[in-house]
C-alpha atoms as a PDB file:
ATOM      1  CA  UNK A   1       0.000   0.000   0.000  1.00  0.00           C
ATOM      2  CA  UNK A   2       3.030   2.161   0.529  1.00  0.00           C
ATOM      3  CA  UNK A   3       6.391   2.482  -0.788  1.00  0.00           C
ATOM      4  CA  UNK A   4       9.088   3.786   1.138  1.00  0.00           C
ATOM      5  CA  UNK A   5      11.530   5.708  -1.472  1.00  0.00           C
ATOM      6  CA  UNK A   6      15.133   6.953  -0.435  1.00  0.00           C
ATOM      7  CA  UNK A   7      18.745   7.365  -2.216  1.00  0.00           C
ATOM      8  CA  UNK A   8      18.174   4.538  -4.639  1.00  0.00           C
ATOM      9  CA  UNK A   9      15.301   5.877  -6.673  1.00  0.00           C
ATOM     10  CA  UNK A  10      15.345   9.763  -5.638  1.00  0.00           C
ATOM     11  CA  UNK A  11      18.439  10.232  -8.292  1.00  0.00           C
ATOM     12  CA  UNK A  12      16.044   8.887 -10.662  1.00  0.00           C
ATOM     13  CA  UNK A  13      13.238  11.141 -10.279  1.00  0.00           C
ATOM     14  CA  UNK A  14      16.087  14.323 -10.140  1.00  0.00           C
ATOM     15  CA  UNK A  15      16.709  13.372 -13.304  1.00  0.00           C
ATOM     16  CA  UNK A  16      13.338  12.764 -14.886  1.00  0.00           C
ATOM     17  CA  UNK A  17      11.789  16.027 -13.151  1.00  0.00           C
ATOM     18  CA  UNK A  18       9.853  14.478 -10.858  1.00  0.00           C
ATOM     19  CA  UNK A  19      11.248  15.461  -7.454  1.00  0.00           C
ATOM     20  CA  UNK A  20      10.008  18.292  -6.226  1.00  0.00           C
ATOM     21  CA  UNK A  21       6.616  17.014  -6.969  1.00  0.00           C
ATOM     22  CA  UNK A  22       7.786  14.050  -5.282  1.00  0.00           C
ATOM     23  CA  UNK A  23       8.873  15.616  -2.394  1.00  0.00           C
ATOM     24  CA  UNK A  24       5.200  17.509  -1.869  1.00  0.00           C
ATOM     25  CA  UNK A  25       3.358  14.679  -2.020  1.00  0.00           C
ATOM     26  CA  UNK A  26       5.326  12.178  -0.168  1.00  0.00           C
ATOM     27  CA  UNK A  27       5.533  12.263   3.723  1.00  0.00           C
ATOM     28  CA  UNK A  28       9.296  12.613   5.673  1.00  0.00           C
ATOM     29  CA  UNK A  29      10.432   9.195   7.377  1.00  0.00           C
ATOM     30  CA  UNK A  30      11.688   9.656  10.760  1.00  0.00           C
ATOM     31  CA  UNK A  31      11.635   6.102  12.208  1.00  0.00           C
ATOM     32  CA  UNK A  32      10.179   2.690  12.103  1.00  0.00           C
ATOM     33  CA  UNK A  33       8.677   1.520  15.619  1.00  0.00           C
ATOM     34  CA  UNK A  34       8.203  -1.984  16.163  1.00  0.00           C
ATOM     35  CA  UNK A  35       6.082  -4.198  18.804  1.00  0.00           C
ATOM     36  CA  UNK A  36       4.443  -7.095  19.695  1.00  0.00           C
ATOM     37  CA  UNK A  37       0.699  -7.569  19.678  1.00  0.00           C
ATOM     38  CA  UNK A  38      -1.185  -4.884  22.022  1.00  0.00           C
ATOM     39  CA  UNK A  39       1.799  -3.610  23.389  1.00  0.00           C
ATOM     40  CA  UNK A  40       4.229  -0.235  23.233  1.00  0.00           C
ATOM     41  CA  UNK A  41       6.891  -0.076  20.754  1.00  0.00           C
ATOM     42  CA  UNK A  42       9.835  -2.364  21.945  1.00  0.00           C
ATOM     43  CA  UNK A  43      11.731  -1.222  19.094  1.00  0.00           C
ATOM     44  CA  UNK A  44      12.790   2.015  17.393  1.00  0.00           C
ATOM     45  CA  UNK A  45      14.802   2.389  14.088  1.00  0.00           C
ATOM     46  CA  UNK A  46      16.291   5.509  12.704  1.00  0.00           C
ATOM     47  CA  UNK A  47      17.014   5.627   9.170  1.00  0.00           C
ATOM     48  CA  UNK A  48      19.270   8.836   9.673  1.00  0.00           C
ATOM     49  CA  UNK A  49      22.535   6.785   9.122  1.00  0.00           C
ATOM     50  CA  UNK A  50      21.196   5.859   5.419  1.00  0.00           C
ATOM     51  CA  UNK A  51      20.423   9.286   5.261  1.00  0.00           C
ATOM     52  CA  UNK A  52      24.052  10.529   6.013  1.00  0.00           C
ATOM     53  CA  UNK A  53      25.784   7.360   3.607  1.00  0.00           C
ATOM     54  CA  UNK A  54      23.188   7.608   0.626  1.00  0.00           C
ATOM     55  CA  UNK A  55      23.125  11.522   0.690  1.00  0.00           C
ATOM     56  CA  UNK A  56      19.277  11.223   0.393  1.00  0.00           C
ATOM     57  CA  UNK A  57      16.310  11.058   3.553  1.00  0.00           C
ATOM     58  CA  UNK A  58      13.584   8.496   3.404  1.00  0.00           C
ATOM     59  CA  UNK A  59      10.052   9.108   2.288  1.00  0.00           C
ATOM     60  CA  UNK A  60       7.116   7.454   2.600  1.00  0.00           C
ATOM     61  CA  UNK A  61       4.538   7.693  -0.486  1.00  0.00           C
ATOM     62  CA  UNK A  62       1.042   5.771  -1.260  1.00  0.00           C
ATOM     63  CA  UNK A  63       1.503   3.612  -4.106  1.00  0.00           C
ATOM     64  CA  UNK A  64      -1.415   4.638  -5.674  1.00  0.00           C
ATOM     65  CA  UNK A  65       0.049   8.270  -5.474  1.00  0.00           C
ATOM     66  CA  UNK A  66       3.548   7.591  -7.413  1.00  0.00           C
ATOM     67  CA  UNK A  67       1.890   5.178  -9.189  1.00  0.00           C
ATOM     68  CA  UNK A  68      -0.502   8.617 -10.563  1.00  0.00           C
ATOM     69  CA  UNK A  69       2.724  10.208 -10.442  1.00  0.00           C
ATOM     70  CA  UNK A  70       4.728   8.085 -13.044  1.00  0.00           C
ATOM     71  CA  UNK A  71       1.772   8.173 -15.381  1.00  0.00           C
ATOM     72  CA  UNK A  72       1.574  11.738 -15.298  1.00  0.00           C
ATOM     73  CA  UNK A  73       5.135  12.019 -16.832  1.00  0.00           C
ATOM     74  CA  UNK A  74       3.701   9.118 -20.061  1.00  0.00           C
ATOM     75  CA  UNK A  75       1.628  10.394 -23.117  1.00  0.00           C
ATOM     76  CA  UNK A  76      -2.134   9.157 -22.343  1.00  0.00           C
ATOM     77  CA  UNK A  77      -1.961   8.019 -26.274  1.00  0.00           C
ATOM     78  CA  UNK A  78       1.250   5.872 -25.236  1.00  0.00           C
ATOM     79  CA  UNK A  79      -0.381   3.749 -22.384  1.00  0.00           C
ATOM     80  CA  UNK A  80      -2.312   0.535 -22.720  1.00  0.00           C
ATOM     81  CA  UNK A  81      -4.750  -0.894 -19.820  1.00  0.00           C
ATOM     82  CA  UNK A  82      -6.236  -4.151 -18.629  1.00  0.00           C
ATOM     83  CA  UNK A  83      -3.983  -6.312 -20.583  1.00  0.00           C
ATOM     84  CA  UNK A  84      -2.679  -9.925 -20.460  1.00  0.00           C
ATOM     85  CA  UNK A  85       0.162 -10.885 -22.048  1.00  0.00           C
ATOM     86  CA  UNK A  86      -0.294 -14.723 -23.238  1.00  0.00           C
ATOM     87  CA  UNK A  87       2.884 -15.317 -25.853  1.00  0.00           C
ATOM     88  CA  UNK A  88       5.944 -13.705 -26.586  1.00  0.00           C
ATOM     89  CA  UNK A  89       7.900 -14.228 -30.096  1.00  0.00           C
ATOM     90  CA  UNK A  90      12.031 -13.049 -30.826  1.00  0.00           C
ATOM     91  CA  UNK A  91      13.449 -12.828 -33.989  1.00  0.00           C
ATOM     92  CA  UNK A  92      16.744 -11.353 -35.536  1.00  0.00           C
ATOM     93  CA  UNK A  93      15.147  -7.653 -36.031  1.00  0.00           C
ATOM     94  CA  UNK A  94      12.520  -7.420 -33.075  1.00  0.00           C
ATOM     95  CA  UNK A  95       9.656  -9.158 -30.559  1.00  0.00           C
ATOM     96  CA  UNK A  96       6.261  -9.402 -30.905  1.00  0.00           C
ATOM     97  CA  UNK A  97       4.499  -9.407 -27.693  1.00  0.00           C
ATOM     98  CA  UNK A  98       0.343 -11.182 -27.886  1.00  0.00           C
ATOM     99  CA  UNK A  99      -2.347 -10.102 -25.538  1.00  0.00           C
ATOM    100  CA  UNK A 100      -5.764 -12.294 -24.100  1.00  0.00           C
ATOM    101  CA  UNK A 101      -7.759  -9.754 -26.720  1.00  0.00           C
ATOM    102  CA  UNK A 102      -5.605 -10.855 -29.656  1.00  0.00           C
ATOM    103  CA  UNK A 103      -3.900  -7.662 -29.931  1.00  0.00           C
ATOM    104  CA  UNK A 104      -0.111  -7.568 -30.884  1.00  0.00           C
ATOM    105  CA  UNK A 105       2.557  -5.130 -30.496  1.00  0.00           C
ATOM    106  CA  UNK A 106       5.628  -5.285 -31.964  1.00  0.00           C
ATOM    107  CA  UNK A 107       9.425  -3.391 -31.050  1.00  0.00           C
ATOM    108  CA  UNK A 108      13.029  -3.886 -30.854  1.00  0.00           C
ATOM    109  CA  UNK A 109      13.236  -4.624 -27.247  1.00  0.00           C
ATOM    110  CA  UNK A 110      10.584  -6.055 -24.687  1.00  0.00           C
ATOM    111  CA  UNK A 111      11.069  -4.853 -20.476  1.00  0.00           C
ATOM    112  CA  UNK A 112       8.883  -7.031 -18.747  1.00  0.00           C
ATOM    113  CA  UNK A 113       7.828  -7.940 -14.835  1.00  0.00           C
ATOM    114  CA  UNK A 114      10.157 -10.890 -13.313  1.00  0.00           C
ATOM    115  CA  UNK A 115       7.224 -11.711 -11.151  1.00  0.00           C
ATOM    116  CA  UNK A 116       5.830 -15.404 -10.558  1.00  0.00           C
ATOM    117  CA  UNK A 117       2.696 -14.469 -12.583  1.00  0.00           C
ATOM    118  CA  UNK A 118       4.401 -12.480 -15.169  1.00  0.00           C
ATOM    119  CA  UNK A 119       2.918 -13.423 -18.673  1.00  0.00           C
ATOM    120  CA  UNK A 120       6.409 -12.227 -19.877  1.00  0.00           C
ATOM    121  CA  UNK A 121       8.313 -14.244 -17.678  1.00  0.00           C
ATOM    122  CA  UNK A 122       5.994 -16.958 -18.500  1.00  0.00           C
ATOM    123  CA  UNK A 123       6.296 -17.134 -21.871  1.00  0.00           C
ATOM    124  CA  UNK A 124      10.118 -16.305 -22.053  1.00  0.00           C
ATOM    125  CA  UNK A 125      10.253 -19.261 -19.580  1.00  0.00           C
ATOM    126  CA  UNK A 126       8.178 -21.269 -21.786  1.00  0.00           C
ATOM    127  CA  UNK A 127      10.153 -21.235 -24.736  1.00  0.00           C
ATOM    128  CA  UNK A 128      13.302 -21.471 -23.483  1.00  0.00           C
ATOM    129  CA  UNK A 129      12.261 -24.659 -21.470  1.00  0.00           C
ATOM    130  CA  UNK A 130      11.123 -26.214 -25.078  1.00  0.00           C
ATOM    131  CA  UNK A 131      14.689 -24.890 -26.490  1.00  0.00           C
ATOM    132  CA  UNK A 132      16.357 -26.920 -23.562  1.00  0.00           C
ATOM    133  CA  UNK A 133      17.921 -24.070 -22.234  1.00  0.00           C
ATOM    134  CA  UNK A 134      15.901 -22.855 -18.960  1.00  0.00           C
ATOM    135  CA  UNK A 135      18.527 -23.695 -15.824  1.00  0.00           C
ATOM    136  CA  UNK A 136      16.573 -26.609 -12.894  1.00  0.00           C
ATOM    137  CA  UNK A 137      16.172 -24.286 -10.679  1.00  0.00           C
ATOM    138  CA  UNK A 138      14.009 -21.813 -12.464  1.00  0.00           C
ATOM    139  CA  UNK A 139      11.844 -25.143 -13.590  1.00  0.00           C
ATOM    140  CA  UNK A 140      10.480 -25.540 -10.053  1.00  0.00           C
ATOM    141  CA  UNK A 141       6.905 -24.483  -9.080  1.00  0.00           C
ATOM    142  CA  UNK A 142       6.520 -22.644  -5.843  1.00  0.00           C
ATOM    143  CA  UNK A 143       4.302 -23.658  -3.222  1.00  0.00           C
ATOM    144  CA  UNK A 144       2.217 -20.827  -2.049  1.00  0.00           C
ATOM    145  CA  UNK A 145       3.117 -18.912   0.881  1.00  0.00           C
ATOM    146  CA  UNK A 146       1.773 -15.658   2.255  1.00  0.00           C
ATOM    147  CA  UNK A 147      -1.050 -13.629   1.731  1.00  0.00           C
ATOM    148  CA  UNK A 148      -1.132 -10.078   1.820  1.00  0.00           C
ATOM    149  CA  UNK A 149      -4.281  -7.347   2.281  1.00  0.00           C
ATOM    150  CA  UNK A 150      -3.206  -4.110   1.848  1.00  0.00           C
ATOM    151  CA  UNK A 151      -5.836  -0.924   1.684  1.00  0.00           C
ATOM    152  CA  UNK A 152      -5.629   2.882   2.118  1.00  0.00           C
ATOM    153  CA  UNK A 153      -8.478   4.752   4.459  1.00  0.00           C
ATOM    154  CA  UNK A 154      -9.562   7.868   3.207  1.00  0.00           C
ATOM    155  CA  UNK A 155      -7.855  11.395   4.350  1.00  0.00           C
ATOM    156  CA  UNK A 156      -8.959  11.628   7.897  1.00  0.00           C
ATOM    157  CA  UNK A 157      -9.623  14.706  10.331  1.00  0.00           C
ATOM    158  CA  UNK A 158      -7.462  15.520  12.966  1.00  0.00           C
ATOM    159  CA  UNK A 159     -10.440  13.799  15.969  1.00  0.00           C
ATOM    160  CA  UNK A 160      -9.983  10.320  13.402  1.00  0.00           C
ATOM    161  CA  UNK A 161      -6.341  10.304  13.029  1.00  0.00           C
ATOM    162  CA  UNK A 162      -5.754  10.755  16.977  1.00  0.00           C
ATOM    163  CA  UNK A 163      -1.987   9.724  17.702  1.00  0.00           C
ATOM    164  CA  UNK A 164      -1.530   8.264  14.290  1.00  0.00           C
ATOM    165  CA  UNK A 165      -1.624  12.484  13.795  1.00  0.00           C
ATOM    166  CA  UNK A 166       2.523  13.326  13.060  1.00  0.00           C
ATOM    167  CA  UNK A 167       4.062  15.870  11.373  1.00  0.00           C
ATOM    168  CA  UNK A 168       6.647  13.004  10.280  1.00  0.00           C
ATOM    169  CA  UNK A 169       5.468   9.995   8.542  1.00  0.00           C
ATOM    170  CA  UNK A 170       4.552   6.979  11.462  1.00  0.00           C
ATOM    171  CA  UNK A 171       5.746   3.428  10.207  1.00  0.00           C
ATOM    172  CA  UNK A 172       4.371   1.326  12.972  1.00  0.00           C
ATOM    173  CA  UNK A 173       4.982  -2.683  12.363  1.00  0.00           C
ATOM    174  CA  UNK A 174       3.198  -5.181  15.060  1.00  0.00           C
ATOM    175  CA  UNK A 175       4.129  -8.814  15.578  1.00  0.00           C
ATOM    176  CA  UNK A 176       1.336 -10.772  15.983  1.00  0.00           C
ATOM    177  CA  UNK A 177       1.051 -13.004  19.485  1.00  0.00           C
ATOM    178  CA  UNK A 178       0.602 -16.696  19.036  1.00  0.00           C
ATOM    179  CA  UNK A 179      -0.596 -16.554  15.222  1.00  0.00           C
ATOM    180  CA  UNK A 180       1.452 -16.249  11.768  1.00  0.00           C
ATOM    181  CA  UNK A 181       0.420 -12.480  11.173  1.00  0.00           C
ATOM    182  CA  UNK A 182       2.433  -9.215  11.349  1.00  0.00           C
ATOM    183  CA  UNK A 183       0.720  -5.979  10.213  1.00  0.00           C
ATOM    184  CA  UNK A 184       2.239  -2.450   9.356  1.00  0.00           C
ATOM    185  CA  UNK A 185       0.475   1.105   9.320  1.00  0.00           C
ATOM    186  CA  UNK A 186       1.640   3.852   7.790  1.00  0.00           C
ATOM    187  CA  UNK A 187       0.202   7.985   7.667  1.00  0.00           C
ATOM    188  CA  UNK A 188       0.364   9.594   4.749  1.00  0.00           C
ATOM    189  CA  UNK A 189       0.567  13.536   4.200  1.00  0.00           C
ATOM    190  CA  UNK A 190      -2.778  13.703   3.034  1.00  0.00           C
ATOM    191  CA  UNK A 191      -4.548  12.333   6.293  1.00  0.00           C
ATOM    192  CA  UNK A 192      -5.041   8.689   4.822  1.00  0.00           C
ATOM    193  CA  UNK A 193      -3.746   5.914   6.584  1.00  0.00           C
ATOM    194  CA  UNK A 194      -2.163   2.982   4.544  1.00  0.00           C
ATOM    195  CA  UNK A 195      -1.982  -0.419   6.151  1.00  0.00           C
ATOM    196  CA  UNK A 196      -0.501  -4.190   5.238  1.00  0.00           C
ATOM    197  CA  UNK A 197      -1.137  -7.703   6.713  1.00  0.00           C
ATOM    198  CA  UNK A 198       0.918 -10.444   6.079  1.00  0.00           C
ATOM    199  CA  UNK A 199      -0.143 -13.830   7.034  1.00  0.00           C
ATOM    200  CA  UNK A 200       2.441 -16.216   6.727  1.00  0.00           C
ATOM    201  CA  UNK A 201       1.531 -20.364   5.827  1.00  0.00           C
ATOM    202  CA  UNK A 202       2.353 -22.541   8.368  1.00  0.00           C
ATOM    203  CA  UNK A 203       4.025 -25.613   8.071  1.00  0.00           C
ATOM    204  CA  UNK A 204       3.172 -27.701   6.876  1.00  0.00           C
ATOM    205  CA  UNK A 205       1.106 -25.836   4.573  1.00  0.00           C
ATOM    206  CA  UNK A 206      -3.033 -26.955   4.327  1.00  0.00           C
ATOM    207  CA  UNK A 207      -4.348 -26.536   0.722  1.00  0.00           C
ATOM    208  CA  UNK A 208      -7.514 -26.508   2.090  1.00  0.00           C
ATOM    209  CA  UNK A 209      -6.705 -22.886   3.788  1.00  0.00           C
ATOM    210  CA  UNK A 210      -9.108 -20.327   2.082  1.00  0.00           C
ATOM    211  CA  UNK A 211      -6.588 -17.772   2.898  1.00  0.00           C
ATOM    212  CA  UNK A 212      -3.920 -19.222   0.722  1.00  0.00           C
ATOM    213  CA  UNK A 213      -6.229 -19.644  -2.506  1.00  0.00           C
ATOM    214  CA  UNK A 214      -4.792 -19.148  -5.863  1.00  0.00           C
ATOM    215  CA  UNK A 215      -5.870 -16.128  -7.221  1.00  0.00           C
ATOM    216  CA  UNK A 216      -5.099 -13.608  -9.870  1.00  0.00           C
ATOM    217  CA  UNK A 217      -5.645 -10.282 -10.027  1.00  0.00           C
ATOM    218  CA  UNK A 218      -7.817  -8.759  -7.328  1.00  0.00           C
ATOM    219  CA  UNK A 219      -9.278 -10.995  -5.118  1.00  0.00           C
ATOM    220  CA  UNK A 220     -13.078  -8.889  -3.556  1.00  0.00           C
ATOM    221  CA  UNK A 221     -14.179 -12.410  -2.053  1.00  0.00           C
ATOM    222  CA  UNK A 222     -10.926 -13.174  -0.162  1.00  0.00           C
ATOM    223  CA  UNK A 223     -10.092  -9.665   0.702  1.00  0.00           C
ATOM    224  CA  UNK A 224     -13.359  -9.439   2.706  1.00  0.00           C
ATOM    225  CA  UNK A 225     -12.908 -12.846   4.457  1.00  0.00           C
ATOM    226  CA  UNK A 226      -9.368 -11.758   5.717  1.00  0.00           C
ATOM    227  CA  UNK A 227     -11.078  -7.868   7.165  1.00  0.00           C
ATOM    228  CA  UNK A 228     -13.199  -9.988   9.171  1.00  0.00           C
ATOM    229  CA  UNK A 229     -10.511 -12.226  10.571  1.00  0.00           C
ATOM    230  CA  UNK A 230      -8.389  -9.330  11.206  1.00  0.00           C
ATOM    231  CA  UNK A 231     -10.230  -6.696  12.931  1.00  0.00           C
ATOM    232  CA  UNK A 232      -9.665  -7.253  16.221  1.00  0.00           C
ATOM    233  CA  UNK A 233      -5.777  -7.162  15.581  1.00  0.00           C
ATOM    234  CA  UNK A 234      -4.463  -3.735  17.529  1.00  0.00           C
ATOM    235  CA  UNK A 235      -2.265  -1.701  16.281  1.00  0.00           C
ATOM    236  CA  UNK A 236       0.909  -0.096  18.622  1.00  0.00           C
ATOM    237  CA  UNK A 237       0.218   1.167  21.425  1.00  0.00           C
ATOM    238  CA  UNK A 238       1.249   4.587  22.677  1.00  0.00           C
ATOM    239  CA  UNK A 239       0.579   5.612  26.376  1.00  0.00           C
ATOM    240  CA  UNK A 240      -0.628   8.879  25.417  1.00  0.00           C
ATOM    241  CA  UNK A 241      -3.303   6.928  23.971  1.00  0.00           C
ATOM    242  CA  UNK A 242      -6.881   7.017  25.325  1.00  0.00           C
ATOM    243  CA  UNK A 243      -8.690   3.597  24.138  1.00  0.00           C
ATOM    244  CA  UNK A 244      -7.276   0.986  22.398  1.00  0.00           C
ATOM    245  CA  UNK A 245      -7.163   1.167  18.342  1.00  0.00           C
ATOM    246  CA  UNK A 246      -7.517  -1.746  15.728  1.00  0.00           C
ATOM    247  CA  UNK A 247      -7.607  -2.541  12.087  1.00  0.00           C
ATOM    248  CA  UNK A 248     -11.047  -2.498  12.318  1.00  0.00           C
ATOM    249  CA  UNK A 249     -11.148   1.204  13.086  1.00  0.00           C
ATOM    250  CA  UNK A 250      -8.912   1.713  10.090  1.00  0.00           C
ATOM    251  CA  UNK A 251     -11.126  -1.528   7.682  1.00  0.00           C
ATOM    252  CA  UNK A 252     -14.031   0.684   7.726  1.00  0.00           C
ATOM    253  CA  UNK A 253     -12.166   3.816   6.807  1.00  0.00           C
ATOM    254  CA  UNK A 254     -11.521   2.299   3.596  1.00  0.00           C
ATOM    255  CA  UNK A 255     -12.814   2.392   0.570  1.00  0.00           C
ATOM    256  CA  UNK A 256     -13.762  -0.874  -1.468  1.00  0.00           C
ATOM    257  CA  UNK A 257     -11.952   0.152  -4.360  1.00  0.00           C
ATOM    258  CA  UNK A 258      -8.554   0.792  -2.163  1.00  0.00           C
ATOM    259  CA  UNK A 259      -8.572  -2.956  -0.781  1.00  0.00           C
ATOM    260  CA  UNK A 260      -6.881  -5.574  -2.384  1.00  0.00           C
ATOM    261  CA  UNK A 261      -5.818  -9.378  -1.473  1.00  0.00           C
ATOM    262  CA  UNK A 262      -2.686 -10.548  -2.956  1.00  0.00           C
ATOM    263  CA  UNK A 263      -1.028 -14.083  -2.837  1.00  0.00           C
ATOM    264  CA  UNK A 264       2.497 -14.264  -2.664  1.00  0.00           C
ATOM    265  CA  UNK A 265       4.622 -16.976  -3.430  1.00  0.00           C
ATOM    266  CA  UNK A 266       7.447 -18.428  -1.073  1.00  0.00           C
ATOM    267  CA  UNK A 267      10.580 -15.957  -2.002  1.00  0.00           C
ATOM    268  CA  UNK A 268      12.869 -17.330  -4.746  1.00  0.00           C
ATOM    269  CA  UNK A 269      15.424 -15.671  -6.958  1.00  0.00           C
ATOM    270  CA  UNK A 270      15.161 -16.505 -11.107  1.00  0.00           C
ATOM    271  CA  UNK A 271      18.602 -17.359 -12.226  1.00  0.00           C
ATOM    272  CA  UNK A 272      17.364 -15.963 -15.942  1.00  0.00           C
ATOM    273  CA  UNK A 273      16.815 -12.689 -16.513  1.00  0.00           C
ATOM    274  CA  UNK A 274      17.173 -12.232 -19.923  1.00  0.00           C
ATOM    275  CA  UNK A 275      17.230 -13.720 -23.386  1.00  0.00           C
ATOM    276  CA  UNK A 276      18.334 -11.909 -26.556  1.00  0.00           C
ATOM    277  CA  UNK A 277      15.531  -9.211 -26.942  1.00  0.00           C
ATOM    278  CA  UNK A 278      13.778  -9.687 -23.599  1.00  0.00           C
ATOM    279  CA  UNK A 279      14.735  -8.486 -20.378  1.00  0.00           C
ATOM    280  CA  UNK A 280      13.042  -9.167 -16.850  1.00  0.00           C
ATOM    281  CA  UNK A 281      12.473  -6.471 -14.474  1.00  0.00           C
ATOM    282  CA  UNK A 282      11.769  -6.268 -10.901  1.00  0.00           C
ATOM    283  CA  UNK A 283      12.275  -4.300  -7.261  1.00  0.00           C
END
């Protein structure tokens, strides 16, 4: 729901104009707090020693924000929605890249996701496996392994926000007690609130776990099963803090439309990255 950008990609956005409107739209990080389940913050991180070695400080933005951001910078006339890549085909002068709505597009050079579900990936994987020439270890199908529900409350007044209310960004991560869940929140500079839960398979995994379904794209059904499992989780505590808050409080602060359920496969790193006019990209 948020990403938190520093000296590695602020260079970039220097040089493609986009800082300063970076800079008023993003939200200074000042520290990470971390905790167990219903209790204070046991742990504080600074990121000010980054700061002094990369040359740059932290920010936190919403993703949906620098997402709008990036797009702004692209020619409406050179973007293309809602589509899935099912085949990709190299030759000696370019690529031709096929879409679910049988719609090709053809260049010298493809850039495409290195993600698990990456049609690119996929298909580059694909045909290199029929050509013999895909390593073992990037022939091996991951189990699944964590689920994430991220979402983004609406900008808040200052009686909503309470102690979430900080001139500085607040990254608070909890630890959940006795159960395979950690959860983050994170204020924005427009009042909004953007949150994460992780729930992490346990071993050994259950296929029968609703939680862990196989999905693509967004997932409405599974998104709303996991708000009402969660909503009694409570976020960090502070003691100048009056009642006790909880996802819940910050569940029905957001909109539908800002809620999303994403499966996540167990970690792994591709050996192959490229292959003549393809290359893989990732963060």
């Amino acid at each position: 729901s948020t990403l938190l950008i520093g000296a590695n990609i602020l260079p970039v956005l220097l040089q493609i104009g986009l800082y300063d409107r970076f800079i008023e739209q993003a939200t200074l990080h000042r520290a990470t707090k971390i905790g167990d389940e219903g209790q204070t913050p046991k742990l504080i991180i600074s990121p000010q020693s980054a700061a002094i070695m990369g040359g740059y400080e932290n920010y936190i933005i919403a993703q949906s924000t620098f997402h709008q951001l990036l797009l702004s910078c692209v020619p409406a006339n050179k973007i293309r929605m809602g589509k899935r890549v099912l085949k990709t085909c190299q030759s000696e002068n370019g690529v031709t890249l096929t879409c679910s709505d049988n719609s090709t597009y053809y260049g010298h050079i493809l850039v495409g996701a290195d993600g698990t579900h990456s049609g690119v990936r996929q298909s580059l994987y694909h045909r290199m496996s029929i050509d013999g020439r895909l390593p073992p270890q990037d022939q091996r199908v991951p189990p699944i392994k964590r689920a994430w529900l991220v979402g983004q409350t609406r900008p808040m007044d200052l009686d909503e926000l309470d102690i979430w209310m900080q001139h500085d960004c607040q990254l608070d991560m909890v630890i959940g007690k006795d159960r395979h869940y950690s959860w983050t929140t994170h204020t924005t500079g427009n009042g909004a609130v953007c949150w994460a839960v992780l729930h992490c398979q346990s071993d050994p995994p259950s296929r029968s776990n609703d939680t862990f379904r196989r999905t693509t794209g967004r997932d409405s059904e599974g998104a709303e099963t996991m708000c009402r499992h969660i909503r009694d989780f409570s976020v960090l505590q502070e003691q100048s803090m009056t009642h006790e808050l909880t996802l819940g409080f910050l569940i029905d602060r957001t909109p539908k439309e800002s809620l999303c359920r994403i499966v996540v496969e167990e970690e792994r790193v591709f050996k192959t990255w490229y292959d003549r006019r393809i290359v893989l990209l990732g963060d």
